[in-house]
PDB file of N, CA and C in Angstrom:
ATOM      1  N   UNK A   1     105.142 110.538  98.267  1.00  0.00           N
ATOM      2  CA  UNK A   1     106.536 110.178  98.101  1.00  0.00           C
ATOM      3  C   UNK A   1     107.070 109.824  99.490  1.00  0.00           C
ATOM      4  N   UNK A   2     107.867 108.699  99.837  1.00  0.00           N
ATOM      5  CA  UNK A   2     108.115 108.574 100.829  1.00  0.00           C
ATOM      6  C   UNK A   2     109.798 108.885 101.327  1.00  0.00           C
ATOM      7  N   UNK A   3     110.270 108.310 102.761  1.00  0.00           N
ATOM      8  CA  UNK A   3     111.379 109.459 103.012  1.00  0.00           C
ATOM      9  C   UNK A   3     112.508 109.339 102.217  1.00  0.00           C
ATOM     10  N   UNK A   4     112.470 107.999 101.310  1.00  0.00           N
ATOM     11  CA  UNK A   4     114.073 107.194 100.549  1.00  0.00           C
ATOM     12  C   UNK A   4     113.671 108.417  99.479  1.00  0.00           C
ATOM     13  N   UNK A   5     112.413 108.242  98.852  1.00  0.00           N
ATOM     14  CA  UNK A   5     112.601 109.075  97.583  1.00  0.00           C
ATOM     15  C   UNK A   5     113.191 110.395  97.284  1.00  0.00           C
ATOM     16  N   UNK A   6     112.425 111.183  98.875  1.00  0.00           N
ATOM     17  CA  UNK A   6     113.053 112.063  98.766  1.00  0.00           C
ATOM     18  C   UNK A   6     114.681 112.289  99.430  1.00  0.00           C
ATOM     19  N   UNK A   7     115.103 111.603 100.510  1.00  0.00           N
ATOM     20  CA  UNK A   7     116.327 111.433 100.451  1.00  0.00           C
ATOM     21  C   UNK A   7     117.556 111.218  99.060  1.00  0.00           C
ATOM     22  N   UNK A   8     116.543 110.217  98.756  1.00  0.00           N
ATOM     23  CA  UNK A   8     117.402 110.346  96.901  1.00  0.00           C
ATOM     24  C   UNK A   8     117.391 111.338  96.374  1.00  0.00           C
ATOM     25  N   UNK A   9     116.508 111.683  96.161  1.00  0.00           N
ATOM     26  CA  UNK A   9     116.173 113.641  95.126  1.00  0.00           C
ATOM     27  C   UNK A   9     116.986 114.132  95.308  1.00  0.00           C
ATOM     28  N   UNK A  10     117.245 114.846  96.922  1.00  0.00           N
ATOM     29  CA  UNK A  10     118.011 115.956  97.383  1.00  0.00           C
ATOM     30  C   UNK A  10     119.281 115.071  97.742  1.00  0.00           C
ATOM     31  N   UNK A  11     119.568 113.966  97.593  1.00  0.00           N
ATOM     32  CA  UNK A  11     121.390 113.862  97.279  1.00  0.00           C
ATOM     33  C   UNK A  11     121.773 113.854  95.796  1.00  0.00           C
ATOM     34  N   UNK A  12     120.535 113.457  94.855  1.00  0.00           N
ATOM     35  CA  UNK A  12     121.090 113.695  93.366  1.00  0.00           C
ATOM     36  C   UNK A  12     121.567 114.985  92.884  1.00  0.00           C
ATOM     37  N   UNK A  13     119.954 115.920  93.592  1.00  0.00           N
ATOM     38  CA  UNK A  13     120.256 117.525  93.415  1.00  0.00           C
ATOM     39  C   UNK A  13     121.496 117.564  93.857  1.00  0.00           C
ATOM     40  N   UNK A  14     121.791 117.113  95.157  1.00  0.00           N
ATOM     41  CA  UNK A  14     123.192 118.012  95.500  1.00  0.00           C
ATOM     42  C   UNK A  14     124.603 117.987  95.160  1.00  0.00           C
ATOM     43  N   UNK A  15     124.453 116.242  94.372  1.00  0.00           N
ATOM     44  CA  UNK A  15     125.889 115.999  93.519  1.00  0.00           C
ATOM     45  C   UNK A  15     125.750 116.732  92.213  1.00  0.00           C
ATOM     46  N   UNK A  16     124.422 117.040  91.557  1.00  0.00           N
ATOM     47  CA  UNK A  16     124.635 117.661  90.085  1.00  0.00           C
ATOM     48  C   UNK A  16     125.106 119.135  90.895  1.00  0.00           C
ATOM     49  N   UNK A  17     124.203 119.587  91.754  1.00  0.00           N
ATOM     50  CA  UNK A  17     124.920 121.141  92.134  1.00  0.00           C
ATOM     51  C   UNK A  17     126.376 121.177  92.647  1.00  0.00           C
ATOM     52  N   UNK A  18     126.946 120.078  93.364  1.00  0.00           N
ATOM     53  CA  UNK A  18     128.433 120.046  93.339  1.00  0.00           C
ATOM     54  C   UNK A  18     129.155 119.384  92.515  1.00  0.00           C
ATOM     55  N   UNK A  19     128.946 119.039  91.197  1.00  0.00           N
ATOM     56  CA  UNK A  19     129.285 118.613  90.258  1.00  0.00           C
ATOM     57  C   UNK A  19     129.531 119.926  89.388  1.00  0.00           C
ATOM     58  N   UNK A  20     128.912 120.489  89.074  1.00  0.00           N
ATOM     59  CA  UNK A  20     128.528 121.811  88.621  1.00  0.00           C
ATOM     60  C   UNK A  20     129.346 123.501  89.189  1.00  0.00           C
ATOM     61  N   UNK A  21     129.246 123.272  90.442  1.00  0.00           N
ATOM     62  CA  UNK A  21     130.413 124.064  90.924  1.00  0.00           C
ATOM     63  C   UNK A  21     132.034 123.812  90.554  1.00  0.00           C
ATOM     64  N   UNK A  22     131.998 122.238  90.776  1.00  0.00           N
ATOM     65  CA  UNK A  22     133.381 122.075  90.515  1.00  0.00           C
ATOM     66  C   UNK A  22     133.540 122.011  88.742  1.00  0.00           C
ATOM     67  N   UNK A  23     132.863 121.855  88.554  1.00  0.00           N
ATOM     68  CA  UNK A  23     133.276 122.381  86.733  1.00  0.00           C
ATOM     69  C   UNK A  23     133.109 123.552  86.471  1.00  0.00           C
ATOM     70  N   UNK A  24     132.973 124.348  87.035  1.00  0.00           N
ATOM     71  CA  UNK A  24     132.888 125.940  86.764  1.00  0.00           C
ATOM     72  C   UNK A  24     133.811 126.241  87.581  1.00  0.00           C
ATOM     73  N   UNK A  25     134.410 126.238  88.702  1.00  0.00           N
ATOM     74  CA  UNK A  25     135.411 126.656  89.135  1.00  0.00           C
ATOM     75  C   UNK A  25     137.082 125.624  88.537  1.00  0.00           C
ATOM     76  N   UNK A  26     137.004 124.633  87.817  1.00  0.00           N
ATOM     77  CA  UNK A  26     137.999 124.030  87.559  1.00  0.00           C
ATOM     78  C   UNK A  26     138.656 124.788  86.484  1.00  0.00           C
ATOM     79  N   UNK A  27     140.059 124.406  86.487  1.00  0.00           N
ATOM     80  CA  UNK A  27     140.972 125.197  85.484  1.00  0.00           C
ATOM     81  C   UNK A  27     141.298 124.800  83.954  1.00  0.00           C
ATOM     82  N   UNK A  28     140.054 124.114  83.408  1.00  0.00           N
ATOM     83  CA  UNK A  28     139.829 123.859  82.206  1.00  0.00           C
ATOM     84  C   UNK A  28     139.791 124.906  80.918  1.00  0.00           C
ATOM     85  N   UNK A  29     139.631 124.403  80.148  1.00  0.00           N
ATOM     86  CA  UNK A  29     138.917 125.264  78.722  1.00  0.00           C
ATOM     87  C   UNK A  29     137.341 125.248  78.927  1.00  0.00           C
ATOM     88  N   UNK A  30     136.608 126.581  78.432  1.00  0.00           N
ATOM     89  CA  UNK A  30     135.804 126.591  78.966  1.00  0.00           C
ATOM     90  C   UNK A  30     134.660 125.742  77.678  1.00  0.00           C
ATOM     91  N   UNK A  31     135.014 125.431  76.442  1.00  0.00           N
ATOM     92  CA  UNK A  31     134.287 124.346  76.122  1.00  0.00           C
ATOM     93  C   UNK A  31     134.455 122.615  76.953  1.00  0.00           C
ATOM     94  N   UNK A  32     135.745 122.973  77.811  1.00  0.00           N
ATOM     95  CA  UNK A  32     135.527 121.135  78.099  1.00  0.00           C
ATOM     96  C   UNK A  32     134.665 121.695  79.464  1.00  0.00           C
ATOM     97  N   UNK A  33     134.811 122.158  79.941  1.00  0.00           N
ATOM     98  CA  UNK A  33     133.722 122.770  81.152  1.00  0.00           C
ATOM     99  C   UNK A  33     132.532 122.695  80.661  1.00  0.00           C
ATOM    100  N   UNK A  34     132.086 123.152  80.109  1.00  0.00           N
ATOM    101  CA  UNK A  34     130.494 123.462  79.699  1.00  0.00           C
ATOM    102  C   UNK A  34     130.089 122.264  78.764  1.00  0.00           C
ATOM    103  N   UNK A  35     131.148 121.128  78.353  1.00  0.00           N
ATOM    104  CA  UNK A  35     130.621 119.986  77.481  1.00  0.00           C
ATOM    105  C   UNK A  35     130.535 118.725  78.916  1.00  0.00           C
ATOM    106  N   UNK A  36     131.214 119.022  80.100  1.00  0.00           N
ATOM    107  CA  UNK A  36     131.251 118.151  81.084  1.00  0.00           C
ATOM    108  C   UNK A  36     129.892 118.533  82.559  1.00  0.00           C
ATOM    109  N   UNK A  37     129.354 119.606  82.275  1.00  0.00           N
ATOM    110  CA  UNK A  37     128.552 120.513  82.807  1.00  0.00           C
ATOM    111  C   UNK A  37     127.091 120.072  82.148  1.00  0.00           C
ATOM    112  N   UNK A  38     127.018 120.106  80.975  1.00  0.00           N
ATOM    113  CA  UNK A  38     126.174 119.618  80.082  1.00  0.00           C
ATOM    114  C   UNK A  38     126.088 117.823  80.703  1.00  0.00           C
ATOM    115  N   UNK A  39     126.878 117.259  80.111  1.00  0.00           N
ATOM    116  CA  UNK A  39     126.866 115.673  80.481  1.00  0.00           C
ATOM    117  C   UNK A  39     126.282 115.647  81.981  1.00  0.00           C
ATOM    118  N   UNK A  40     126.932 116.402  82.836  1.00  0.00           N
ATOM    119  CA  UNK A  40     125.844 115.785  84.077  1.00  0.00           C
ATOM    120  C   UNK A  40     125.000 116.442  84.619  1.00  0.00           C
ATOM    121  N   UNK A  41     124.056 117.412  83.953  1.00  0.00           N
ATOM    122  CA  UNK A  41     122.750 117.583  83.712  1.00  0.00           C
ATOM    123  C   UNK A  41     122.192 116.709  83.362  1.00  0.00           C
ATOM    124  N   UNK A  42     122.620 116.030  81.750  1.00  0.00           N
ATOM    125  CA  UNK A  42     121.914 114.859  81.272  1.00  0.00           C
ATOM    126  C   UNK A  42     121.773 113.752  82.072  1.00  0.00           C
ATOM    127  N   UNK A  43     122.920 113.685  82.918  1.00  0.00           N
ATOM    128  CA  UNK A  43     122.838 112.344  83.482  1.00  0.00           C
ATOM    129  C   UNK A  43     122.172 112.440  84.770  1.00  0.00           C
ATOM    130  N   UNK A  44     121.950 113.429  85.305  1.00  0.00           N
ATOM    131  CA  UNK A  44     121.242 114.380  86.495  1.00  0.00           C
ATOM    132  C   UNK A  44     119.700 113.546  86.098  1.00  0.00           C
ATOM    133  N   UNK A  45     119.139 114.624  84.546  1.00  0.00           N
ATOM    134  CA  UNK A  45     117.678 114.009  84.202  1.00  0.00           C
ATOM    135  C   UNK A  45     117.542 112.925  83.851  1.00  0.00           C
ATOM    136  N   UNK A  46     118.385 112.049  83.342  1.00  0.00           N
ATOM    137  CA  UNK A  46     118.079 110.755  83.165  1.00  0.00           C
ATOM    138  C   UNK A  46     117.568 110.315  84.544  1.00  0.00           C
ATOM    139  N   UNK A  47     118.178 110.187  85.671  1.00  0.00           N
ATOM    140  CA  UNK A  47     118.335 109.301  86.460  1.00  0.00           C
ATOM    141  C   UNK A  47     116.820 110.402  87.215  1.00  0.00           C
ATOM    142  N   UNK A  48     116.261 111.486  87.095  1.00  0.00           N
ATOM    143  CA  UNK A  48     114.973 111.981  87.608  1.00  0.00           C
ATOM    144  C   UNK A  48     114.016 111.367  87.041  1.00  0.00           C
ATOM    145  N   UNK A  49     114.022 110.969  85.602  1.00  0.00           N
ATOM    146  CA  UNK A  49     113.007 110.581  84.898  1.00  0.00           C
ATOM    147  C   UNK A  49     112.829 108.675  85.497  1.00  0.00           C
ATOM    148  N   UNK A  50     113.616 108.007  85.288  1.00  0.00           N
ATOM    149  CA  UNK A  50     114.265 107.102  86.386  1.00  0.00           C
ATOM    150  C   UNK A  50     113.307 106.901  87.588  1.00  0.00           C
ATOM    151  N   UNK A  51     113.492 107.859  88.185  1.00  0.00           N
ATOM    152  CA  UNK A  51     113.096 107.848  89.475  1.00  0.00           C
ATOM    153  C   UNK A  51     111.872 107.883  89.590  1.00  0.00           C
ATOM    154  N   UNK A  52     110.739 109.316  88.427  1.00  0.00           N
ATOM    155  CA  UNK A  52     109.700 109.537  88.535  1.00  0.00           C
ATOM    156  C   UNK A  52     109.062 108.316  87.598  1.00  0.00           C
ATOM    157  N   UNK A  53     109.957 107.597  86.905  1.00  0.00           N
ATOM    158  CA  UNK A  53     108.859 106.354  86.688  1.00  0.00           C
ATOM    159  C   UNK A  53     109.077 105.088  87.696  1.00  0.00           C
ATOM    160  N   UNK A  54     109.437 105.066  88.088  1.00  0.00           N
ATOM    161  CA  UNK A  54     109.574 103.837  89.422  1.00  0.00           C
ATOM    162  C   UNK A  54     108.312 104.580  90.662  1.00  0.00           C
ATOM    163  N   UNK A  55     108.506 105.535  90.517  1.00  0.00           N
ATOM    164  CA  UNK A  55     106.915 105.946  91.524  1.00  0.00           C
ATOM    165  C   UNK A  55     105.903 106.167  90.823  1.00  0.00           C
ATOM    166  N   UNK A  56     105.723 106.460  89.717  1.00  0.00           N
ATOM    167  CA  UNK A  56     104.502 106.114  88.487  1.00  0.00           C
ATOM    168  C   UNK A  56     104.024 104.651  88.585  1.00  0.00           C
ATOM    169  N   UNK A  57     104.922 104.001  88.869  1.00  0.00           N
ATOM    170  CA  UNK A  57     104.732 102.409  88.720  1.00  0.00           C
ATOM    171  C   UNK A  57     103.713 101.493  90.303  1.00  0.00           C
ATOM    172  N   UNK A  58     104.845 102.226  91.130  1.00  0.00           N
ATOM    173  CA  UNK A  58     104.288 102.415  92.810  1.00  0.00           C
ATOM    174  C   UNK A  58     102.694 102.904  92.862  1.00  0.00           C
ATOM    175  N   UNK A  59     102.627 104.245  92.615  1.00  0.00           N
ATOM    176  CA  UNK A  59     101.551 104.002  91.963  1.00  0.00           C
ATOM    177  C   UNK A  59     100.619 103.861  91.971  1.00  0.00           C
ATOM    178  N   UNK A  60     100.645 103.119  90.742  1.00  0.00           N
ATOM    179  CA  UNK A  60      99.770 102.523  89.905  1.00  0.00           C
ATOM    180  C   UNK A  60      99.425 101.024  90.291  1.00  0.00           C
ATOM    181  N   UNK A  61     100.549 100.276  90.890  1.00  0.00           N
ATOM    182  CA  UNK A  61     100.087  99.343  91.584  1.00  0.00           C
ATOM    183  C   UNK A  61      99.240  99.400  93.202  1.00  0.00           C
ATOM    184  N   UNK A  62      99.869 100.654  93.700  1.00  0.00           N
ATOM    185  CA  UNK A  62      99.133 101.259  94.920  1.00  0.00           C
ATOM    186  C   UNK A  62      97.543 101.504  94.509  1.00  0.00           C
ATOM    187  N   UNK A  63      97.398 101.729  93.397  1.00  0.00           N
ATOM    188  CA  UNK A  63      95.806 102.259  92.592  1.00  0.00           C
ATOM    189  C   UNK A  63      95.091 100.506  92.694  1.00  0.00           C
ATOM    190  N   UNK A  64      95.894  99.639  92.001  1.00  0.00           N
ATOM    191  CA  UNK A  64      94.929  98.448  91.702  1.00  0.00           C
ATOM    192  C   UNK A  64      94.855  98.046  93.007  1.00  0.00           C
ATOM    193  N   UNK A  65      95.377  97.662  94.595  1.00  0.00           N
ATOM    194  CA  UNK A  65      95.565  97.080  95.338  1.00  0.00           C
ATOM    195  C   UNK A  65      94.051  97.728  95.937  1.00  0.00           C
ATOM    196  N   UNK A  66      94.008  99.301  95.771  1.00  0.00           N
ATOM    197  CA  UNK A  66      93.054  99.976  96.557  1.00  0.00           C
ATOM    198  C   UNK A  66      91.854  99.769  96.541  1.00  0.00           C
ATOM    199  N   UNK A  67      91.676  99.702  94.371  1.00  0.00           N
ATOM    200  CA  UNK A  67      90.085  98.944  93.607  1.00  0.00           C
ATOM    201  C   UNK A  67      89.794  98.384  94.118  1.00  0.00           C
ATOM    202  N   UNK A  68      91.017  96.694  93.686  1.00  0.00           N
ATOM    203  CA  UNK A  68      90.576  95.766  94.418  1.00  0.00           C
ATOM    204  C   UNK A  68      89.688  95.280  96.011  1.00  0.00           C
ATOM    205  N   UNK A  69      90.975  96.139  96.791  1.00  0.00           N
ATOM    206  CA  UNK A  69      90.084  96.383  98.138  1.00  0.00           C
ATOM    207  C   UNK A  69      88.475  96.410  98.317  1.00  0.00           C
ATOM    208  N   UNK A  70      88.128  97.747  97.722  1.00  0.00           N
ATOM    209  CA  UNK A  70      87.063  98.374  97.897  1.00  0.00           C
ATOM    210  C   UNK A  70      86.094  97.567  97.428  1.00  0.00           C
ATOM    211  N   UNK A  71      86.629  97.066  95.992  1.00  0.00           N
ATOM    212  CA  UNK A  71      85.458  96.210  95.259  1.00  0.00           C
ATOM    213  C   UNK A  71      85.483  95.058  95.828  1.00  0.00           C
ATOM    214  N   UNK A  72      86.234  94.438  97.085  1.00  0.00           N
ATOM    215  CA  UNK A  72      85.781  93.079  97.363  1.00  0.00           C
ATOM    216  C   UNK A  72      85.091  93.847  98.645  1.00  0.00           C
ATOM    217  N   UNK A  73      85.427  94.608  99.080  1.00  0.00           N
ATOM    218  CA  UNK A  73      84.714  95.173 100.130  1.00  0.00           C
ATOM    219  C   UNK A  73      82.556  95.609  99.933  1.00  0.00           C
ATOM    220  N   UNK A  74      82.620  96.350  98.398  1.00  0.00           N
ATOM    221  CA  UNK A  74      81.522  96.618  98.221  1.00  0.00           C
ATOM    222  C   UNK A  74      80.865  95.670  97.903  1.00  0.00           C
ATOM    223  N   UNK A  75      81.528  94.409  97.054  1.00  0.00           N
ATOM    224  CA  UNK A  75      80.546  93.636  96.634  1.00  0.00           C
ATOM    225  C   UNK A  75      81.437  91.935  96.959  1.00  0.00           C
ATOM    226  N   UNK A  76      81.701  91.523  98.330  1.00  0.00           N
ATOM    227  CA  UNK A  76      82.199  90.156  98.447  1.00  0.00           C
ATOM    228  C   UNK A  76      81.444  88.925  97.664  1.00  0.00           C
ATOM    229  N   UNK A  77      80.501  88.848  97.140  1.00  0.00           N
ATOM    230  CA  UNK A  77      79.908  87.779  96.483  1.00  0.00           C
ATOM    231  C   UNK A  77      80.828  87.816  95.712  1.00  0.00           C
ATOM    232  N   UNK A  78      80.933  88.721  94.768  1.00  0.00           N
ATOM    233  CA  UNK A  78      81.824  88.139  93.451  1.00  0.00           C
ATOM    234  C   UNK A  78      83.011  88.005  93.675  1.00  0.00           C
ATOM    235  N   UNK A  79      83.743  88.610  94.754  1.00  0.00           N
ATOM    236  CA  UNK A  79      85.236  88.141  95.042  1.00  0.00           C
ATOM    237  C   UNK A  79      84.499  86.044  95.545  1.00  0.00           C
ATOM    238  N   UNK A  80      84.446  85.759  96.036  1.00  0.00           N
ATOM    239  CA  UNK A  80      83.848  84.432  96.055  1.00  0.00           C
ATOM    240  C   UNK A  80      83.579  83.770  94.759  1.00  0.00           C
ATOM    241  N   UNK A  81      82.695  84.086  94.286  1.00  0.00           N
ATOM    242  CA  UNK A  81      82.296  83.689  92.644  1.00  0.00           C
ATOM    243  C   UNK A  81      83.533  83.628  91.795  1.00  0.00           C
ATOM    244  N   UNK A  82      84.815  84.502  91.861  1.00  0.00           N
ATOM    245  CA  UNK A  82      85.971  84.724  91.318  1.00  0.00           C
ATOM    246  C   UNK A  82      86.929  83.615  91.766  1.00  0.00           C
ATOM    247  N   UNK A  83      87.257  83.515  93.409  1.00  0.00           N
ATOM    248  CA  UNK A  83      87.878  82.488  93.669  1.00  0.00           C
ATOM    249  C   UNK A  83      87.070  81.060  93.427  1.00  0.00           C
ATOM    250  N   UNK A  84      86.093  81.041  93.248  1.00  0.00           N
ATOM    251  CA  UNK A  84      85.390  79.192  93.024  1.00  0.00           C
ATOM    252  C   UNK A  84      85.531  78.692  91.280  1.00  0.00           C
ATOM    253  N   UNK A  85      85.578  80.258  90.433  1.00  0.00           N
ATOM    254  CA  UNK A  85      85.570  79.785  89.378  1.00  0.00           C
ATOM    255  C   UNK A  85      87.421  79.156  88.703  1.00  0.00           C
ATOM    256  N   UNK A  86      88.022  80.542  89.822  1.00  0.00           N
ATOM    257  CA  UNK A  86      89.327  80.028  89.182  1.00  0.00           C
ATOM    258  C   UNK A  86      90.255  78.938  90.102  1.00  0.00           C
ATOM    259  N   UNK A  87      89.304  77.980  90.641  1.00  0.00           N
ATOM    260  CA  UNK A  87      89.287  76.472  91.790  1.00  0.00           C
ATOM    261  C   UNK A  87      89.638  75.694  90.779  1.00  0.00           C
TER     262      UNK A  87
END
C-alpha cells in the first residue's frame, strides 16, 4: 500500500471517528443520533470497500506487468514470435 492510500485510510478513519463523537455528544433524540451514526458507518464502509477494490485492481495489474516481465525475460523468442505475428 503506498503513502496516498494510507494517508486516505487514516483521514477516513478519522472523520467517521469525529463524525461519531459529534453525534453522540449532540443534543438530539437519541434515535436521530444512532440513525445518523449508523449512516456514516455505512458510508465510512462503502467508501473502504471502494478503496480496497481500487488496490485489488493495482494489483492485479501490478501481477500481469510482472508475468509478463519475467516471461519475456525467460523466454525472449516468443516475445519476438508474438510481436512478428501481430505485424
Amino acid at each position: 500500500m503506498n503513502d496516498n492510500s494510507k494517508v486516505l485510510i487514516g483521514l477516513l478513519a478519522g472523520l467517521a471517528a469525529g463524525a461519531a463523537l459529534g453525534l453522540l455528544f449532540a443534543p438530539e433524540k437519541g434515535t436521530d443520533t444512532r440513525d445518523r451514526l449508523s449512516q456514516s458507518i455505512k458510508d465510512l464502509s462503502d467508501s473502504i470497500k471502494d478503496k480496497a477494490a481500487d488496490e485489488i485492481n493495482n494489483l492485479a495489474n501490478l501481477k500481469d506487468k510482472v508475468v509478463s516481465s519475467v516471461k519475456s525475460k525467460i523466454n525472449p523468442e516468443e516475445q519476438y514470435a508474438d510481436e512478428t505475428e501481430h505485424a
